[in-house]
N, C-alpha and C. Protein backbone atom coordinates (compact mmCIF):
# COMPACT_ATOMS: atom_id res chain seq x y z
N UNK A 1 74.20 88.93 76.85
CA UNK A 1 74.33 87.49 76.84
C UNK A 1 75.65 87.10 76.18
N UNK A 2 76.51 86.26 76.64
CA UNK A 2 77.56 85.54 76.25
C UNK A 2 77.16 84.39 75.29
N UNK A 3 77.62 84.73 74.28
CA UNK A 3 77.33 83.33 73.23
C UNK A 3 78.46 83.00 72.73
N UNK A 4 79.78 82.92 73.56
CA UNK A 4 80.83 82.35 73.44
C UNK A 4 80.67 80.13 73.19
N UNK A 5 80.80 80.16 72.15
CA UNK A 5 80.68 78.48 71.92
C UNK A 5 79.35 77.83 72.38
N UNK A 6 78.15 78.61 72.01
CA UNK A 6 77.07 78.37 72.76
C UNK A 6 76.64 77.09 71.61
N UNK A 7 76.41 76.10 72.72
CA UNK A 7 75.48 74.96 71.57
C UNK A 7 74.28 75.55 70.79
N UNK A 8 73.73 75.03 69.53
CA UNK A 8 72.88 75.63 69.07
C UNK A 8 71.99 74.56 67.83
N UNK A 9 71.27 75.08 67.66
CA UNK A 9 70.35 73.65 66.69
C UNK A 9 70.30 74.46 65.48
N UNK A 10 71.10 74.08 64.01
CA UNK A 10 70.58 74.36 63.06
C UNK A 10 70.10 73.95 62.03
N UNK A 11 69.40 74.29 60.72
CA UNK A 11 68.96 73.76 59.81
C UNK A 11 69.98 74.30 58.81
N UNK A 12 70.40 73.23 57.75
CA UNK A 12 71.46 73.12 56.66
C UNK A 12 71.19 72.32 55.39
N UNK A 13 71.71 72.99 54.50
CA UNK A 13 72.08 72.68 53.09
C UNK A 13 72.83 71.45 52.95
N UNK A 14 72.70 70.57 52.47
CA UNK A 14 74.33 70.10 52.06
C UNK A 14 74.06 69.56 50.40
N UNK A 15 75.21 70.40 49.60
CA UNK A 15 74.94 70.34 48.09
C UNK A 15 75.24 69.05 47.75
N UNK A 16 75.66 68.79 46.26
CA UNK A 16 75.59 67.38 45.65
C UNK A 16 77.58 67.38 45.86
N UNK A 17 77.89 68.57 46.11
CA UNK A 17 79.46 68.73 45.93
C UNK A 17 79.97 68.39 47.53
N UNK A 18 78.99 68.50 48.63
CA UNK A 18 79.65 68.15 49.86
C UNK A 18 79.49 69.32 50.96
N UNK A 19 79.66 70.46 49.81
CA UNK A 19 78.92 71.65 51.00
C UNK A 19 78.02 71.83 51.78
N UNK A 20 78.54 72.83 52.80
CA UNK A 20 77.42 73.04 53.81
C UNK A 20 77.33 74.37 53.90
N UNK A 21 75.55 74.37 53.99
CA UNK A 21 75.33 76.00 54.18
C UNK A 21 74.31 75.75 54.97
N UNK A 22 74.66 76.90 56.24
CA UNK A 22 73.62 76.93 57.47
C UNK A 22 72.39 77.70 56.56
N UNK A 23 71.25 77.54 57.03
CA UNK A 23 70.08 78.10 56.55
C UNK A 23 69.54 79.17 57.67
N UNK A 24 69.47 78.50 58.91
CA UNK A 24 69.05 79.32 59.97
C UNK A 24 68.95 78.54 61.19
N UNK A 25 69.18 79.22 62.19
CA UNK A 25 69.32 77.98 63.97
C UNK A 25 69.04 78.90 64.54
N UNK A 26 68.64 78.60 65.98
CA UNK A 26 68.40 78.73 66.86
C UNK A 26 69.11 78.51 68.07
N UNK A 27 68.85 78.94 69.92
CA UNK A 27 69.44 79.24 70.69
C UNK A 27 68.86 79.57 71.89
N UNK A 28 68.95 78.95 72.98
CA UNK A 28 68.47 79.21 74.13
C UNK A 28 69.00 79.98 74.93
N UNK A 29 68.22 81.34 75.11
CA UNK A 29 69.06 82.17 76.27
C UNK A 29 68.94 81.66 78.12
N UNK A 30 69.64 82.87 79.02
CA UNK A 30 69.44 81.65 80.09
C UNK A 30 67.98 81.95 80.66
N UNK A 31 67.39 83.14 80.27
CA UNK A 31 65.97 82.63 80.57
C UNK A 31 65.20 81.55 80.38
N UNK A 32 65.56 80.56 79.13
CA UNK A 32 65.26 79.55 78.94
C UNK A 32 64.31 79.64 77.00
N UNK A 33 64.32 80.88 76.61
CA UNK A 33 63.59 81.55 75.61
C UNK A 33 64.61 81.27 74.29
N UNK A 34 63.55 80.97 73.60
CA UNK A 34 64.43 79.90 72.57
C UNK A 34 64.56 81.82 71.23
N UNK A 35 65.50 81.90 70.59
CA UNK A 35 65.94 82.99 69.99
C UNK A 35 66.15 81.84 68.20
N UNK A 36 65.51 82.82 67.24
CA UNK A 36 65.80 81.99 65.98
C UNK A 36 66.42 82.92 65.32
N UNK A 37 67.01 82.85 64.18
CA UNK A 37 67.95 83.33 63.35
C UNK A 37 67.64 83.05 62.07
N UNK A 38 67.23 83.67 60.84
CA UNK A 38 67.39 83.11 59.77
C UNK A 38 68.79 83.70 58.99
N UNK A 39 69.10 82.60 58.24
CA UNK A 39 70.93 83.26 57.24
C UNK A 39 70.34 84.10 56.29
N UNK A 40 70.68 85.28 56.37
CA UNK A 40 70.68 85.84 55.25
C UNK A 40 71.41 85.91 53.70
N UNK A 41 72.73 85.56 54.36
CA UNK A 41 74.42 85.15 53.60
C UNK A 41 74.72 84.74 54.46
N UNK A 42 75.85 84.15 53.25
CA UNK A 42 77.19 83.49 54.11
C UNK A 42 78.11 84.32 53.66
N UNK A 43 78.81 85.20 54.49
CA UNK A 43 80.35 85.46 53.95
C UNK A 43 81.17 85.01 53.79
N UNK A 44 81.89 84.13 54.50
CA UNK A 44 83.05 83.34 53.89
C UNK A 44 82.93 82.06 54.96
N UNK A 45 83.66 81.19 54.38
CA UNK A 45 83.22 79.51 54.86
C UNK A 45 84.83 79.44 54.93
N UNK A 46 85.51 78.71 56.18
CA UNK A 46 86.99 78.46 56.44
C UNK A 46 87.04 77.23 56.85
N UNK A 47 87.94 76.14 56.91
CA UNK A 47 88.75 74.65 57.03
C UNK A 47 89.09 75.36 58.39
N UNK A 48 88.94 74.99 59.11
CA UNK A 48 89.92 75.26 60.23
C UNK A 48 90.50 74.05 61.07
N UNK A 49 92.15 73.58 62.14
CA UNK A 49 92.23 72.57 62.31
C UNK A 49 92.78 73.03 63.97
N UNK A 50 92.15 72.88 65.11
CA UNK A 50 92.05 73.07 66.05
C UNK A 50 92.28 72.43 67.10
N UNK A 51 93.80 71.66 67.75
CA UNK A 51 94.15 70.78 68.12
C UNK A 51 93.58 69.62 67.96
N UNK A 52 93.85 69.54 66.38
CA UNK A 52 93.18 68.13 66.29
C UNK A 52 92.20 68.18 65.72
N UNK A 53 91.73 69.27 66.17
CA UNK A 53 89.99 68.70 65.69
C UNK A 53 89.17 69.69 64.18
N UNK A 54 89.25 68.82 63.80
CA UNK A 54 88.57 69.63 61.96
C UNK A 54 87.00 70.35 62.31
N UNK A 55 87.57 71.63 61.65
CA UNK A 55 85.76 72.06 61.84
C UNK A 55 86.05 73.39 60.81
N UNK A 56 84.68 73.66 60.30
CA UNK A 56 84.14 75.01 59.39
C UNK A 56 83.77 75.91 60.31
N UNK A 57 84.16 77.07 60.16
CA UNK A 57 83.83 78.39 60.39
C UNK A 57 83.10 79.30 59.55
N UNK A 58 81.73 79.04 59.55
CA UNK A 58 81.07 80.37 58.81
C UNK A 58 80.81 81.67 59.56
N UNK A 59 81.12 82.64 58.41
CA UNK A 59 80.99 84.08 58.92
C UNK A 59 79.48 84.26 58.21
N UNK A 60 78.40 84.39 58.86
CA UNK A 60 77.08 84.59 58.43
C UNK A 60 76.59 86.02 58.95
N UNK A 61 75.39 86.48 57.65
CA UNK A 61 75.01 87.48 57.87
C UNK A 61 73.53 87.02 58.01
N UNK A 62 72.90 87.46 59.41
CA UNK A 62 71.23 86.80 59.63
C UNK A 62 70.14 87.47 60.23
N UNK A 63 68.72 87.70 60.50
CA UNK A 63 68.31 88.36 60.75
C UNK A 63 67.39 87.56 62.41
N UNK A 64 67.50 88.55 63.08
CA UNK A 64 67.14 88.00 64.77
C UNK A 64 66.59 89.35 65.05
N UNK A 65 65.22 89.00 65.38
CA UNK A 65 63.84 89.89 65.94
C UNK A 65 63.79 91.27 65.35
N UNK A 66 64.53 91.12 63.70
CA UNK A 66 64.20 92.07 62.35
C UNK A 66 65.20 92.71 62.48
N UNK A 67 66.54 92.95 63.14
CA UNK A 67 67.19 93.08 62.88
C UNK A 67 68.48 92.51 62.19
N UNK A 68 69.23 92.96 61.46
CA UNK A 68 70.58 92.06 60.78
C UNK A 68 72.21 92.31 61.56
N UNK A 69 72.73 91.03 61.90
CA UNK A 69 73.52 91.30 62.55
C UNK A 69 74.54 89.87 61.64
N UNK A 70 75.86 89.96 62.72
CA UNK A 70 76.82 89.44 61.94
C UNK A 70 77.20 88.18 62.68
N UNK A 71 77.33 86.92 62.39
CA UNK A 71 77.62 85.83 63.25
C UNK A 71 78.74 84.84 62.57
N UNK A 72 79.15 84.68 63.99
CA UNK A 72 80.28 83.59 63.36
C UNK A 72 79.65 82.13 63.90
N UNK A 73 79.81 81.08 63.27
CA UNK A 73 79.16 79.62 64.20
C UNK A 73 80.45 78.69 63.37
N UNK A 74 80.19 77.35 64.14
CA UNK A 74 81.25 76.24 63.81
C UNK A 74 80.64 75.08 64.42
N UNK A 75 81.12 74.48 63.04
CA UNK A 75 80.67 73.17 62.85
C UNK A 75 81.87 72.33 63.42
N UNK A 76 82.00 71.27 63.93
CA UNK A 76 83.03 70.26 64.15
C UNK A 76 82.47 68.98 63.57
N UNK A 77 83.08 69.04 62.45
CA UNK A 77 82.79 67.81 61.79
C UNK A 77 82.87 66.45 62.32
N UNK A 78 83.80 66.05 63.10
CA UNK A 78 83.64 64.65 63.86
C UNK A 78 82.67 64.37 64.64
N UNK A 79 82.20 65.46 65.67
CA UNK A 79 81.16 65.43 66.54
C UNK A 79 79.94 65.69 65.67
N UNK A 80 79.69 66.38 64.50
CA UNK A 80 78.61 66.69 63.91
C UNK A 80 77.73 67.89 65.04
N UNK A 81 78.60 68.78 65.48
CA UNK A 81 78.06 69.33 66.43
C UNK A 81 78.26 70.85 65.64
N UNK A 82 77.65 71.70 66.14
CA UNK A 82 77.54 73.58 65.73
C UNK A 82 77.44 74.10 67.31
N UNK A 83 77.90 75.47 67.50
CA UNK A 83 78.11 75.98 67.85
C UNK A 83 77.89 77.43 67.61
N UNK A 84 77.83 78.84 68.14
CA UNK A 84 77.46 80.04 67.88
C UNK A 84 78.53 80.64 68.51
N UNK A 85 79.98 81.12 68.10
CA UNK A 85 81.39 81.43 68.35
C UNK A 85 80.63 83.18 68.90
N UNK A 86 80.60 83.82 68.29
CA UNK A 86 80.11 85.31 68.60
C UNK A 86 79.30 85.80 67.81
N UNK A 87 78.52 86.63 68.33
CA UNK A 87 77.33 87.94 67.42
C UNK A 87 78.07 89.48 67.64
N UNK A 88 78.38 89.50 66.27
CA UNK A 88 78.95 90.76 66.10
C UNK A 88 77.70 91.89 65.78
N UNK A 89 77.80 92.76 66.69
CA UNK A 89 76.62 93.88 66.91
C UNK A 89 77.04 95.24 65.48
């Protein structure tokens, strides 16, 4: 499965300081079978500015059907939208 910029629904943190930390989301493959994720960590959280457009890049470490794997997702702050960039195997 390609999960290149795949839309995705997650549940998040946001501290008293402004941060955001994904907790865990989810994802529809094209069978139509919804796939959940919980965060295990976050490795590193990045500003990124992308013609224009402001968004966070977390590098998360999460667990999907008991295994732990490595994910990158992004937030675009104007749209308030997330995304699932790649699953690193």
């Amino acid at each position: 499965m390609d999960h290149t910029h795949l839309p995705i629904q997650v549940i998040s943190l946001c501290g008293a300081d402004g941060q955001i930390k994904p907790l865990r989301f989810r994802f529809e493959d094209e069978a139509h079978g919804l796939h959940t994720v919980n965060i295990l960590e976050v490795l590193d959280v990045r500003n990124v500015m992308y013609v224009g457009i402001e968004a966070f890049r977390f590098l998360c470490r999460g667990a999907e059907d008991g295994e732990s794997h490595v994910f990158e997702l992004n937030y675009a702050v104007r749209s308030h939208r997330w995304s699932l960039l790649k699953k690193v195997y």
